[in-house]
C-alpha atoms as a PDB file:
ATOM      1  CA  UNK A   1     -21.563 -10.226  34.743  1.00  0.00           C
ATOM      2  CA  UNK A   2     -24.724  -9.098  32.791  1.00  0.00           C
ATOM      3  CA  UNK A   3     -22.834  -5.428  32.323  1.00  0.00           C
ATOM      4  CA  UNK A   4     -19.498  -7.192  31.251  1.00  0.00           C
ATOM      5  CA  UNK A   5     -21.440  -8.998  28.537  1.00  0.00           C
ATOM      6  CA  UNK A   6     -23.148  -6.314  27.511  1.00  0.00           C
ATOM      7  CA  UNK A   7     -19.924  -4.238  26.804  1.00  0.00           C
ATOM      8  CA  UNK A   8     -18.147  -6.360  25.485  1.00  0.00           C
ATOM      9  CA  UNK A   9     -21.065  -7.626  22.727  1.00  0.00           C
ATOM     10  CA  UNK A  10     -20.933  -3.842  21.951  1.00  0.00           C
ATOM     11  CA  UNK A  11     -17.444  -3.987  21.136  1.00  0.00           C
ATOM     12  CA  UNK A  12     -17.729  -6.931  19.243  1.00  0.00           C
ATOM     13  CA  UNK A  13     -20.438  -5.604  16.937  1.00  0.00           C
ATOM     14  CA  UNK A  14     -18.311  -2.896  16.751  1.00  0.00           C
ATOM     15  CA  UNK A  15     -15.588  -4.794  15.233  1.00  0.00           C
ATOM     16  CA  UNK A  16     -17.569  -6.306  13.031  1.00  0.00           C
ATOM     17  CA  UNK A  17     -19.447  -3.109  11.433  1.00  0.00           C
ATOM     18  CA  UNK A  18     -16.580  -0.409  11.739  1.00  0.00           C
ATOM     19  CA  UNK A  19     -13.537  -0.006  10.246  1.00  0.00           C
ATOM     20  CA  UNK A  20     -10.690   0.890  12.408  1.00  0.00           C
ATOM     21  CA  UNK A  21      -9.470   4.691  12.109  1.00  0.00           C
ATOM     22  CA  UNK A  22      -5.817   3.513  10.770  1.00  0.00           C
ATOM     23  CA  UNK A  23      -7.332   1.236   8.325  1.00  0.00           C
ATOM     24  CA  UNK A  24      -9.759   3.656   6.617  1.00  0.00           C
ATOM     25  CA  UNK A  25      -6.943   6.229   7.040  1.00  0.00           C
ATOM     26  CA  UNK A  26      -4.669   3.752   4.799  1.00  0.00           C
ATOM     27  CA  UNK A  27      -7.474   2.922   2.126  1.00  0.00           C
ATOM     28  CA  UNK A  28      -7.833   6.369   1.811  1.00  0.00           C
ATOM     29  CA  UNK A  29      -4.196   7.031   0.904  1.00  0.00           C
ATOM     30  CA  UNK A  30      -4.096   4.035  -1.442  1.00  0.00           C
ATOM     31  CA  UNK A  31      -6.932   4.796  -2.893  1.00  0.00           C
ATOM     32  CA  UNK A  32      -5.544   8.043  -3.481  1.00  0.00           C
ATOM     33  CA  UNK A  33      -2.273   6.740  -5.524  1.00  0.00           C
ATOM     34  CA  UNK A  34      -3.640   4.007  -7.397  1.00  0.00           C
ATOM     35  CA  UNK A  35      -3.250   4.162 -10.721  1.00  0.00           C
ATOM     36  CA  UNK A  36      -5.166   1.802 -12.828  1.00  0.00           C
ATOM     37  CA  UNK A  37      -9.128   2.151 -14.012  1.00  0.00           C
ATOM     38  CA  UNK A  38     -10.224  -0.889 -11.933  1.00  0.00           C
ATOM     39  CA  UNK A  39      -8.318  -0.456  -9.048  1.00  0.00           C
ATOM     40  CA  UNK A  40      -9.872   3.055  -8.483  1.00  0.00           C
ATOM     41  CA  UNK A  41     -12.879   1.214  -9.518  1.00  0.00           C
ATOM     42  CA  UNK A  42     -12.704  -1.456  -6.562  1.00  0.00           C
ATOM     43  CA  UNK A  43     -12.003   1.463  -3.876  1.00  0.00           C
ATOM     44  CA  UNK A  44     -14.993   3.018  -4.654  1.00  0.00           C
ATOM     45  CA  UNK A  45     -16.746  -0.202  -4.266  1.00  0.00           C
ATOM     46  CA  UNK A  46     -14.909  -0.309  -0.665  1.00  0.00           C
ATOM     47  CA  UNK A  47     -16.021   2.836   0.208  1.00  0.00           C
ATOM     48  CA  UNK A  48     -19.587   2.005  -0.490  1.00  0.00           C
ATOM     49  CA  UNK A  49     -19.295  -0.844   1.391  1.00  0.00           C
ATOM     50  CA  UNK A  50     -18.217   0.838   3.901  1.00  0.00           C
ATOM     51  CA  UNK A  51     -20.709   3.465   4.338  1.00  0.00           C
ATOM     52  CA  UNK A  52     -23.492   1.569   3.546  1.00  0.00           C
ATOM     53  CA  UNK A  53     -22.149  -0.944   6.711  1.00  0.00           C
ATOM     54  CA  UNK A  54     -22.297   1.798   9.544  1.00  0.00           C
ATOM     55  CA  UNK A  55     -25.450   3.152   8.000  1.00  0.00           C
ATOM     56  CA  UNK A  56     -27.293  -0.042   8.515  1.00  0.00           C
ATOM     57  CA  UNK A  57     -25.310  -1.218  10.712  1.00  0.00           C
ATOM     58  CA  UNK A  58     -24.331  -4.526   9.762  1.00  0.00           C
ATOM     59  CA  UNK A  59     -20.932  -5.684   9.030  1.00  0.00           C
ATOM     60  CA  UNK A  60     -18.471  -4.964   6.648  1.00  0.00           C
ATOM     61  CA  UNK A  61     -17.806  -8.198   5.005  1.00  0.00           C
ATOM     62  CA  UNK A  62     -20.241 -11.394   5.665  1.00  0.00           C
ATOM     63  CA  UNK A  63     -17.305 -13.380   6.732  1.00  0.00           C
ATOM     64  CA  UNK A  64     -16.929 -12.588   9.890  1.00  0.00           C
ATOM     65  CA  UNK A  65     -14.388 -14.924  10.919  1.00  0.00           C
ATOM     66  CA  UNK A  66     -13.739 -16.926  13.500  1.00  0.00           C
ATOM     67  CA  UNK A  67     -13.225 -14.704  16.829  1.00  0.00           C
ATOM     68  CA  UNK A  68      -9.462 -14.349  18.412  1.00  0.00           C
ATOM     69  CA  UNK A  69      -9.181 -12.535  21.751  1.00  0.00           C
ATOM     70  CA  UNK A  70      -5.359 -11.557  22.210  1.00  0.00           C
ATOM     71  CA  UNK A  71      -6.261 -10.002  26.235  1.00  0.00           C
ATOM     72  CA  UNK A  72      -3.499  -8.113  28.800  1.00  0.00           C
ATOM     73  CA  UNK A  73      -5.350  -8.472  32.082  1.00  0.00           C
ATOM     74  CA  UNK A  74      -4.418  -7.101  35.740  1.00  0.00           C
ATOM     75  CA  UNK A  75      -3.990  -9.196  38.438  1.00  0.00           C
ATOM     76  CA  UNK A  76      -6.078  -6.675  40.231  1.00  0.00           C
ATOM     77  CA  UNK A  77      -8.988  -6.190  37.615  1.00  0.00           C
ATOM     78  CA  UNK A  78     -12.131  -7.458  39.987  1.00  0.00           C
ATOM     79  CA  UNK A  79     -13.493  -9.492  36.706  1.00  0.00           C
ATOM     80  CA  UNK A  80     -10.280 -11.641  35.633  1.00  0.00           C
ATOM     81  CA  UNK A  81     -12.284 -15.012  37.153  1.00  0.00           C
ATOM     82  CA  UNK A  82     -15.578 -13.994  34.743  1.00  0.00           C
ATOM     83  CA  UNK A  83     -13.741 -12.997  32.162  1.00  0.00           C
ATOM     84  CA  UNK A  84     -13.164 -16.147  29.952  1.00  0.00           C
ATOM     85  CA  UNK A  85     -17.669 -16.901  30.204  1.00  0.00           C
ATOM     86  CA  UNK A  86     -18.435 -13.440  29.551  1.00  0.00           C
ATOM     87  CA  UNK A  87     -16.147 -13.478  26.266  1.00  0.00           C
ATOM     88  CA  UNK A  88     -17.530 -16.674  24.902  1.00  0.00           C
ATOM     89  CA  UNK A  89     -21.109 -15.737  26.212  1.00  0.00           C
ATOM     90  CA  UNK A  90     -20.750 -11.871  24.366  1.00  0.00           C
ATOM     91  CA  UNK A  91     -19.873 -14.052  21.163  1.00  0.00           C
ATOM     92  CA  UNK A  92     -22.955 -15.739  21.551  1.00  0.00           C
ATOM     93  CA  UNK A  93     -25.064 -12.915  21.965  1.00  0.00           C
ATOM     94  CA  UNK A  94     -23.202 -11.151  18.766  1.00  0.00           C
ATOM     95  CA  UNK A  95     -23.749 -13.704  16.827  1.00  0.00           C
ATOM     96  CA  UNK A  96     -27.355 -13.421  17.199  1.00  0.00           C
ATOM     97  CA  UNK A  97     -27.698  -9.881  17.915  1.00  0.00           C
ATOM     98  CA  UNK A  98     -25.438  -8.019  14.993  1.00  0.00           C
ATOM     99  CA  UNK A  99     -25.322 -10.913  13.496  1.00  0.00           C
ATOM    100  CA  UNK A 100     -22.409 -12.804  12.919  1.00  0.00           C
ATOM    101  CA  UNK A 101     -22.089 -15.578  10.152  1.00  0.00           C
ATOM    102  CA  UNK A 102     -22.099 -18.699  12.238  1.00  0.00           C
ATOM    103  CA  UNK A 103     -18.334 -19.752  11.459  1.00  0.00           C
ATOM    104  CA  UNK A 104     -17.145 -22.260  13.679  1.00  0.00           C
ATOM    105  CA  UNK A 105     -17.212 -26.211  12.663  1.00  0.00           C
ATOM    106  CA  UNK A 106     -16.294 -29.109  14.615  1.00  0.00           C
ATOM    107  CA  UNK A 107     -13.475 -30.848  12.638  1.00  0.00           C
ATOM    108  CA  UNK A 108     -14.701 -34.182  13.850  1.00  0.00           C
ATOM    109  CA  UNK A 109     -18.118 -33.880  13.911  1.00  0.00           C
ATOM    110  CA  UNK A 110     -18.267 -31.493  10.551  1.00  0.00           C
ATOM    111  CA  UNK A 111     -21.120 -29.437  12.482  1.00  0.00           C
ATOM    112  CA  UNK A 112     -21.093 -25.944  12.395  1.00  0.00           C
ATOM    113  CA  UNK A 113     -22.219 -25.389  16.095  1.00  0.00           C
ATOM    114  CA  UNK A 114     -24.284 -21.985  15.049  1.00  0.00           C
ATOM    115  CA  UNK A 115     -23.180 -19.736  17.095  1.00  0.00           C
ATOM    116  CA  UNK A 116     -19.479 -18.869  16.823  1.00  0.00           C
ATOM    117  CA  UNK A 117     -17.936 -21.115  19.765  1.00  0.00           C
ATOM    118  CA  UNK A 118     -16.730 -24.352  19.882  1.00  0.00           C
ATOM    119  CA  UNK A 119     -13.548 -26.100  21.053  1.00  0.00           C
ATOM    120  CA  UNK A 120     -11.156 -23.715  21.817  1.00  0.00           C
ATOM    121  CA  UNK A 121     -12.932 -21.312  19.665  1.00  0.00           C
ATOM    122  CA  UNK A 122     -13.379 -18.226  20.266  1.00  0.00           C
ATOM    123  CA  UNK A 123      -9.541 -18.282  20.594  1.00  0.00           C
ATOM    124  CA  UNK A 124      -8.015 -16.558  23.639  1.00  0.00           C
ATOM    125  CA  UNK A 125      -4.936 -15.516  24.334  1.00  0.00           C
ATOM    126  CA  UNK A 126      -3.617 -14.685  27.602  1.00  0.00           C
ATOM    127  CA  UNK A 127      -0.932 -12.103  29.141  1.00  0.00           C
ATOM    128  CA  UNK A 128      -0.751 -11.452  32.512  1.00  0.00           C
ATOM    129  CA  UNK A 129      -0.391  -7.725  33.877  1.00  0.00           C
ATOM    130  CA  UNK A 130       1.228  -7.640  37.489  1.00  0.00           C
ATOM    131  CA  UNK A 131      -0.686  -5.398  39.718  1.00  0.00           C
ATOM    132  CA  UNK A 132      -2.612  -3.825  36.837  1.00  0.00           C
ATOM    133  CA  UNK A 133      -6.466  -3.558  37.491  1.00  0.00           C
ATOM    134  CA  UNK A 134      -7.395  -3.007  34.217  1.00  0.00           C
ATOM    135  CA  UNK A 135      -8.215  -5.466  31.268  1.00  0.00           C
ATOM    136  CA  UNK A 136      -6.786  -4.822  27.572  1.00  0.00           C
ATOM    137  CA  UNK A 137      -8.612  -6.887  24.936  1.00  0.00           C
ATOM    138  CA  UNK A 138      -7.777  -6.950  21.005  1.00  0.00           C
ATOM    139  CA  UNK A 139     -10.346  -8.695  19.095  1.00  0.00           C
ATOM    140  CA  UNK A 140      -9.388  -9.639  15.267  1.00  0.00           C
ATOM    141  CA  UNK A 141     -12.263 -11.307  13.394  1.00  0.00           C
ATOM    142  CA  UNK A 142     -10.080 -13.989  11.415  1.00  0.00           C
ATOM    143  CA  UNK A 143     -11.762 -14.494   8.203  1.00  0.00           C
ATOM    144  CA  UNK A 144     -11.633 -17.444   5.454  1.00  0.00           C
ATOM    145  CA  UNK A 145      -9.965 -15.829   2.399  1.00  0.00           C
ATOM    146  CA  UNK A 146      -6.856 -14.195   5.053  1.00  0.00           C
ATOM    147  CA  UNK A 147      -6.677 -17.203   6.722  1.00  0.00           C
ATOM    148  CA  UNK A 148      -6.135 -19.403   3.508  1.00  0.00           C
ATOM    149  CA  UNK A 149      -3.093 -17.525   2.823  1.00  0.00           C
ATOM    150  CA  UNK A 150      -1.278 -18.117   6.002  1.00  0.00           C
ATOM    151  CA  UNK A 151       1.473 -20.835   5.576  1.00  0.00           C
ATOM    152  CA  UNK A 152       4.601 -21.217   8.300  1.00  0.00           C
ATOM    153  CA  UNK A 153       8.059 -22.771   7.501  1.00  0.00           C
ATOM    154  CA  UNK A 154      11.358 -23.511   9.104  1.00  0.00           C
ATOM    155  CA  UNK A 155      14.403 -23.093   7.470  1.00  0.00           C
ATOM    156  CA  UNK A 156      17.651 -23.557   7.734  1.00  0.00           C
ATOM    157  CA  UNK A 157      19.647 -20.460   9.336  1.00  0.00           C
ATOM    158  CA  UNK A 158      22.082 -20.815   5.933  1.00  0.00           C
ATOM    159  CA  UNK A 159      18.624 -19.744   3.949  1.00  0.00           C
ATOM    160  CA  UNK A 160      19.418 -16.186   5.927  1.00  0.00           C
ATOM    161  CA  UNK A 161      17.068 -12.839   5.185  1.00  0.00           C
ATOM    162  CA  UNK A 162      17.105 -13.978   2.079  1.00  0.00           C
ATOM    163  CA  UNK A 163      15.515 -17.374   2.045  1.00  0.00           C
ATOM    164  CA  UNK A 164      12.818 -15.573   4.010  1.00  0.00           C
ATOM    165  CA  UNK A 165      12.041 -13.050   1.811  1.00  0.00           C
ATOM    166  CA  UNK A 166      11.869 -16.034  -0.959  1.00  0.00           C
ATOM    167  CA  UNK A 167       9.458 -17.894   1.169  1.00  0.00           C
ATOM    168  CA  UNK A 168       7.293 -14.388   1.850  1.00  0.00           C
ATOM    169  CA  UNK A 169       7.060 -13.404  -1.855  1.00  0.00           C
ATOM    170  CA  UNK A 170       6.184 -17.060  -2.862  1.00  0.00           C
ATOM    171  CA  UNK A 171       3.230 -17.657  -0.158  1.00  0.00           C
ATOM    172  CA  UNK A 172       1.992 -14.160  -1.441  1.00  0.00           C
ATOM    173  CA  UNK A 173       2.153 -14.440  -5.217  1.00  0.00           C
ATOM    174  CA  UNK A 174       0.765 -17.989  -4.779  1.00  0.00           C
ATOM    175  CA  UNK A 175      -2.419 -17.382  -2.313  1.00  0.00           C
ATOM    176  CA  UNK A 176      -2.670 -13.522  -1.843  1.00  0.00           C
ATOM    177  CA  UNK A 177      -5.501 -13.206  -3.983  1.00  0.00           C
ATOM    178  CA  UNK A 178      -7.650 -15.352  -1.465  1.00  0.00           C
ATOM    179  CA  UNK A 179      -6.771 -12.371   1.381  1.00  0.00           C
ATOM    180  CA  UNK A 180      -9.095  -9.905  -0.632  1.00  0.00           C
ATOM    181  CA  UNK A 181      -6.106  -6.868  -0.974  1.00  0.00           C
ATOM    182  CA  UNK A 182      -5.119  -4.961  -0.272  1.00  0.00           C
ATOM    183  CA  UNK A 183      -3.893  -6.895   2.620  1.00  0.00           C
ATOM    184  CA  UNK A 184      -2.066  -6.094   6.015  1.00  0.00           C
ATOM    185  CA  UNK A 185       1.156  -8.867   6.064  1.00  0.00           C
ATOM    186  CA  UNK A 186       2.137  -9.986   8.988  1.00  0.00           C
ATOM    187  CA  UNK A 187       5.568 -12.078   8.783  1.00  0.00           C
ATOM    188  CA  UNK A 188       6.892 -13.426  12.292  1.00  0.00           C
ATOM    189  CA  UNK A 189      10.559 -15.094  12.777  1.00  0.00           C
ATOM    190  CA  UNK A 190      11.088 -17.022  15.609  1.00  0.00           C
ATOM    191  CA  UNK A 191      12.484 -20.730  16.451  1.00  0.00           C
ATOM    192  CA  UNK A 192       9.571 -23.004  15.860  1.00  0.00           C
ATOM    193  CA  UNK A 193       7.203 -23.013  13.379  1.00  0.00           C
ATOM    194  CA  UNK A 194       4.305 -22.326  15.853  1.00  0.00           C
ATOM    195  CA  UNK A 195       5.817 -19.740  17.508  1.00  0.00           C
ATOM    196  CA  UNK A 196       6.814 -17.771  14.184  1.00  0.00           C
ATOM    197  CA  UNK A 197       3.173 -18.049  12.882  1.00  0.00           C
ATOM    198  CA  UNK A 198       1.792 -17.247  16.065  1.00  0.00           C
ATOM    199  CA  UNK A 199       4.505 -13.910  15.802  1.00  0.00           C
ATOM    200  CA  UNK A 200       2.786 -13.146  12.457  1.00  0.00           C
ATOM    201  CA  UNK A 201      -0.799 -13.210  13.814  1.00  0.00           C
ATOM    202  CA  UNK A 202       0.253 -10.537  16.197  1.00  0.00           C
ATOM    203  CA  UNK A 203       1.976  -8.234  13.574  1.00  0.00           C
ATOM    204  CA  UNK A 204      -1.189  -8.236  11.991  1.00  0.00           C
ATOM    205  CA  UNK A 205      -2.487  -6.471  15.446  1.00  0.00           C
ATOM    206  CA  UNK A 206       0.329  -3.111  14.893  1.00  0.00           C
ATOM    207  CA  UNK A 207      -1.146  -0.283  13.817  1.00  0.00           C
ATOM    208  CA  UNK A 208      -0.790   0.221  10.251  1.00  0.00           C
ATOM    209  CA  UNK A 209       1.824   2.510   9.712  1.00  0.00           C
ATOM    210  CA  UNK A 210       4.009   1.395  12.666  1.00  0.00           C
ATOM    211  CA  UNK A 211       7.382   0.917  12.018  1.00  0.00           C
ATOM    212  CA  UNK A 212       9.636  -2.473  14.060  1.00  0.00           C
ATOM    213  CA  UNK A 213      11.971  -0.795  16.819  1.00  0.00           C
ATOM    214  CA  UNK A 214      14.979  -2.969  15.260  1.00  0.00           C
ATOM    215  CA  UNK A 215      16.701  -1.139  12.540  1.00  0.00           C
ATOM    216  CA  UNK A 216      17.003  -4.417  10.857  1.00  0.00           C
ATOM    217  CA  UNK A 217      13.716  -5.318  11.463  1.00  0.00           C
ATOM    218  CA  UNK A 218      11.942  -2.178   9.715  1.00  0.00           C
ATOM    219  CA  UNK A 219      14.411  -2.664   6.727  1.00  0.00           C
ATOM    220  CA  UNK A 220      12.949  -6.436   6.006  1.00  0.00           C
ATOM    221  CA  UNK A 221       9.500  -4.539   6.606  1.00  0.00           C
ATOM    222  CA  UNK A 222      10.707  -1.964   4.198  1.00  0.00           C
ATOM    223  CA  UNK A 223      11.873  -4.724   1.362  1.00  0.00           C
ATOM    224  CA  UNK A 224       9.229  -6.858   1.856  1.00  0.00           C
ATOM    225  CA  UNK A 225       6.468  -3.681   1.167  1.00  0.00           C
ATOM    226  CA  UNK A 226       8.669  -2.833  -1.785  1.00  0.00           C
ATOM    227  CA  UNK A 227       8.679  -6.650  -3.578  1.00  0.00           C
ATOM    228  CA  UNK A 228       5.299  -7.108  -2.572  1.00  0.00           C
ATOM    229  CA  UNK A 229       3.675  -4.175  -4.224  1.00  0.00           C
ATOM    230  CA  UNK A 230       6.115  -4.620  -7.292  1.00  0.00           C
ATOM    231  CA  UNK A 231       4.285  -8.279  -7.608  1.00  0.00           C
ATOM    232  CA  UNK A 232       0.915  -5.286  -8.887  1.00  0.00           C
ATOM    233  CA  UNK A 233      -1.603  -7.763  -7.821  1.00  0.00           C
ATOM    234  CA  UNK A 234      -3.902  -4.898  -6.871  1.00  0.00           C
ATOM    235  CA  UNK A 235      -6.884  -4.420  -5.467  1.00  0.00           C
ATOM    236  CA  UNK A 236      -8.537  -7.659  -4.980  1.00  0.00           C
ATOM    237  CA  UNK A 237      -6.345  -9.291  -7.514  1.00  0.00           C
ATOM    238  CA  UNK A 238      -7.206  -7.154 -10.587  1.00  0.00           C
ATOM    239  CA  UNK A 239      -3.690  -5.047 -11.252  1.00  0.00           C
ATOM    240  CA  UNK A 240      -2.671  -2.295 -10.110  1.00  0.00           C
ATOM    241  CA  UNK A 241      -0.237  -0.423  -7.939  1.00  0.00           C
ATOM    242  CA  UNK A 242      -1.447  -0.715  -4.855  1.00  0.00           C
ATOM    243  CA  UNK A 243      -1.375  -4.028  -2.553  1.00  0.00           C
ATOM    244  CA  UNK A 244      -0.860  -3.793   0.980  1.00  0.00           C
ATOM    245  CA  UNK A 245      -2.096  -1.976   3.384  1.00  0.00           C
ATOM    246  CA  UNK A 246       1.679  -2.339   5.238  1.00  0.00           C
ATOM    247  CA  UNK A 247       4.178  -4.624   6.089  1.00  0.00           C
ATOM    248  CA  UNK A 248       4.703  -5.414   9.967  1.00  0.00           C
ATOM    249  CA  UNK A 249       7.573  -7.962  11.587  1.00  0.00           C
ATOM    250  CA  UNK A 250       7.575  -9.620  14.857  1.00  0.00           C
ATOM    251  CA  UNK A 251      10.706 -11.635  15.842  1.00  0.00           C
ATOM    252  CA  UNK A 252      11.493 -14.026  18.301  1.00  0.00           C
ATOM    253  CA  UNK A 253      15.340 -15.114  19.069  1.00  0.00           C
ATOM    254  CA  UNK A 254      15.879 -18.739  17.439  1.00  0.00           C
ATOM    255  CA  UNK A 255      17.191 -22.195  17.777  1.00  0.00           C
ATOM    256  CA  UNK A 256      20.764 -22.236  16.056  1.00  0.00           C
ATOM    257  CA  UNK A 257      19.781 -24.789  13.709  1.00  0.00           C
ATOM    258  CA  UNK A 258      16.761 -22.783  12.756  1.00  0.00           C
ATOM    259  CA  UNK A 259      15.027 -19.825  11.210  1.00  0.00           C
ATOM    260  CA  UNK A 260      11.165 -20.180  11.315  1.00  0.00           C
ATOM    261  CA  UNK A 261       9.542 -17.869   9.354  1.00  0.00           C
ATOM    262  CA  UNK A 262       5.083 -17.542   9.345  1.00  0.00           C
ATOM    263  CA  UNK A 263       3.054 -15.068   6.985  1.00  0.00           C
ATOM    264  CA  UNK A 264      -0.639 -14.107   8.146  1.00  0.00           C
ATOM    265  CA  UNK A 265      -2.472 -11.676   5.952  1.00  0.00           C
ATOM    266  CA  UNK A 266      -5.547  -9.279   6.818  1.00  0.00           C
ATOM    267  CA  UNK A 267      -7.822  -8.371   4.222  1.00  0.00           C
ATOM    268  CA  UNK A 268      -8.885  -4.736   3.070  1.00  0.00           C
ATOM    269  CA  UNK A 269     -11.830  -5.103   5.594  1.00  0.00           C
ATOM    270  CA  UNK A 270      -8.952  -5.755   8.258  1.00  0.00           C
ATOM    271  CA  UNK A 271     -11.659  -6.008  11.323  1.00  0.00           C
ATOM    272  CA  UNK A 272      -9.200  -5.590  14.521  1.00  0.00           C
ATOM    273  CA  UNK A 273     -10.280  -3.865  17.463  1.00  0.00           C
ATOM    274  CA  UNK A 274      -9.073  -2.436  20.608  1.00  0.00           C
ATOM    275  CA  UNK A 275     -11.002  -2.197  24.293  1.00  0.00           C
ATOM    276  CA  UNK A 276      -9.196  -0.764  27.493  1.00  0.00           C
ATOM    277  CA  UNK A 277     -11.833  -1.774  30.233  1.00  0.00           C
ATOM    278  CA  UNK A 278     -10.852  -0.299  33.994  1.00  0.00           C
ATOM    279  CA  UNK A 279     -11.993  -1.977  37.108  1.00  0.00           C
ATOM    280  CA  UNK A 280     -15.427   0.241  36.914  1.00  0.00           C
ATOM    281  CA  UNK A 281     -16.074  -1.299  33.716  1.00  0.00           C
ATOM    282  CA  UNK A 282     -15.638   2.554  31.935  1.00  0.00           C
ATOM    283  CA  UNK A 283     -13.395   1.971  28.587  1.00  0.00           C
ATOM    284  CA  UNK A 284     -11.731   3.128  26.453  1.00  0.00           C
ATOM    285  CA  UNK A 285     -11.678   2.382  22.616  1.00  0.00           C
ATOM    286  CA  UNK A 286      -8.183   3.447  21.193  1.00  0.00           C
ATOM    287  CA  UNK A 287      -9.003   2.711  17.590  1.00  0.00           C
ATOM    288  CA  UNK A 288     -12.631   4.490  16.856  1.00  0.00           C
ATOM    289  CA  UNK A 289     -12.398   7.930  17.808  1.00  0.00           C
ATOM    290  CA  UNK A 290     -15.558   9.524  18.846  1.00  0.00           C
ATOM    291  CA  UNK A 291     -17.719   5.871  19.145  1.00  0.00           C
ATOM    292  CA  UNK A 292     -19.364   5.013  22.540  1.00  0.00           C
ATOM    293  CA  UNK A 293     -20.728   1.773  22.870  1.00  0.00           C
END
């Protein structure tokens, strides 16, 4: 238990102080083709941000969200039954040790509880892997400003590809600024309106650059990057040509009286991490080349 908690601390501090490789990859190339004086001017701010992060090591952005564990697990990985206290024990012990903003309040109580869990916070997901003896964890630190911008709407199938890129563009244009851009958008499309933001929570979890396997699918990705950037909010909200870090879709098949459609956003810092752990707790960390934990 005391190893699992350990590793998994690690990983969350690295989340919280690195930047994945595909995000600093896309930064890179945005920075690269933006074309206004202040949006070259914020990127170099980023980049000192960034650098200055991993050589103190202390995270990128102050808000460090509220935690959400999306986690594949075997049936056959010896830990599955310690699993859910060593994840909400490894919070606690980031939160002190990195440290973490303490960012999780008790709606009813209006306490913040100091150290990052509460009811149903840390938020875990679970998917189970048949015969698999290996865990899979994705970790994305849900900050204020993204979170803001995430609205969720059903509408009726007549509305069509159209009414959803309506409802995308207007969510955007009217709260993007709070997601700190340029942002990751996630859209899902499902039946229900839970389901379809839940669907755009874990588009914000594709790698950046990924395209949707659906031909369809990668053309509403394609529009949707195309109207978004032509709205030139910019980097964080000051002009410019460059927006979003991507576009990704996840769909769900629907009711026949309805098209739900959800928008999440991740900010330029977009802190989402990836840990493989095998049954003799070794790992594997997909998304920071070269880092050991």
């Amino acid at each position: 238990m005391d190893a699992l908690v350990r590793l998994l601390s690690n990983f969350i501090r690295t989340v919280a102080i690195r930047l994945p490789d595909d995000v600093l990859s896309a930064l890179k190339e945005l920075s690269s083709k933006e074309s206004s004086y202040w949006g070259k001017a914020v990127y170099s701010l980023m980049f000192d941000n960034i650098n200055l992060a991993l050589e103190k090591g202390v995270p990128v952005c102050q808000d460090t969200g509220v935690l959400m564990f999306f986690i594949d697990v075997g049936t056959n990985f010896p830990y599955v039954n310690k699993l859910y206290d060593a994840l909400k024990v490894a919070t606690i012990k980031a939160t002190e040790e990195v440290p973490l903003r303490p960012n999780v309040v008790e709606p009813f109580d209006e306490k913040n509880t100091g150290n990052n869990v509460g009811t149903r916070l840390p938020w875990i997901e679970w998917n189970i892997v048949p015969e698999a003896d290996y865990v899979e964890i994705t970790l994305y630190l849900a900050g204020g400003g993204t979170s803001l911008t995430g609205n969720a709407k059903v509408l009726p199938p007549a509305s069509g590809f159209k009414g959803v890129i309506e409802f995308v563009l207007d969510v955007v244009s009217s709260y993007g600024l709070n997601a700190c851009p340029p942002f990751l958008l996630g859209v899902g499309i499902g039946a229900t309106v839970e389901t379809a933001a839940l669907l755009s929570k874990r588009a914000l979890l594709r790698p950046i650059g990924s395209i949707n396997p659906n031909p369809k699918a990668a053309s509403l990705e394609r529009i949707l990057y195309e109207k978004v950037c032509g709205l030139e909010i910019g980097p964080q909200g000051l002009g410019g040509s460059t927006t979003v870090l991507g576009v990704n879709v996840e769909y769900s098949a629907r009711h026949p009286a309805t098209l739900a459609v959800g928008v999440s956003t991740g900010c330029w810092a977009h802190r989402r991490g990836v840990i493989k752990i095998k049954s003799d707790l070794t790992y594997e960390l997909p998304l920071y080349k070269g880092v050991v934990l």
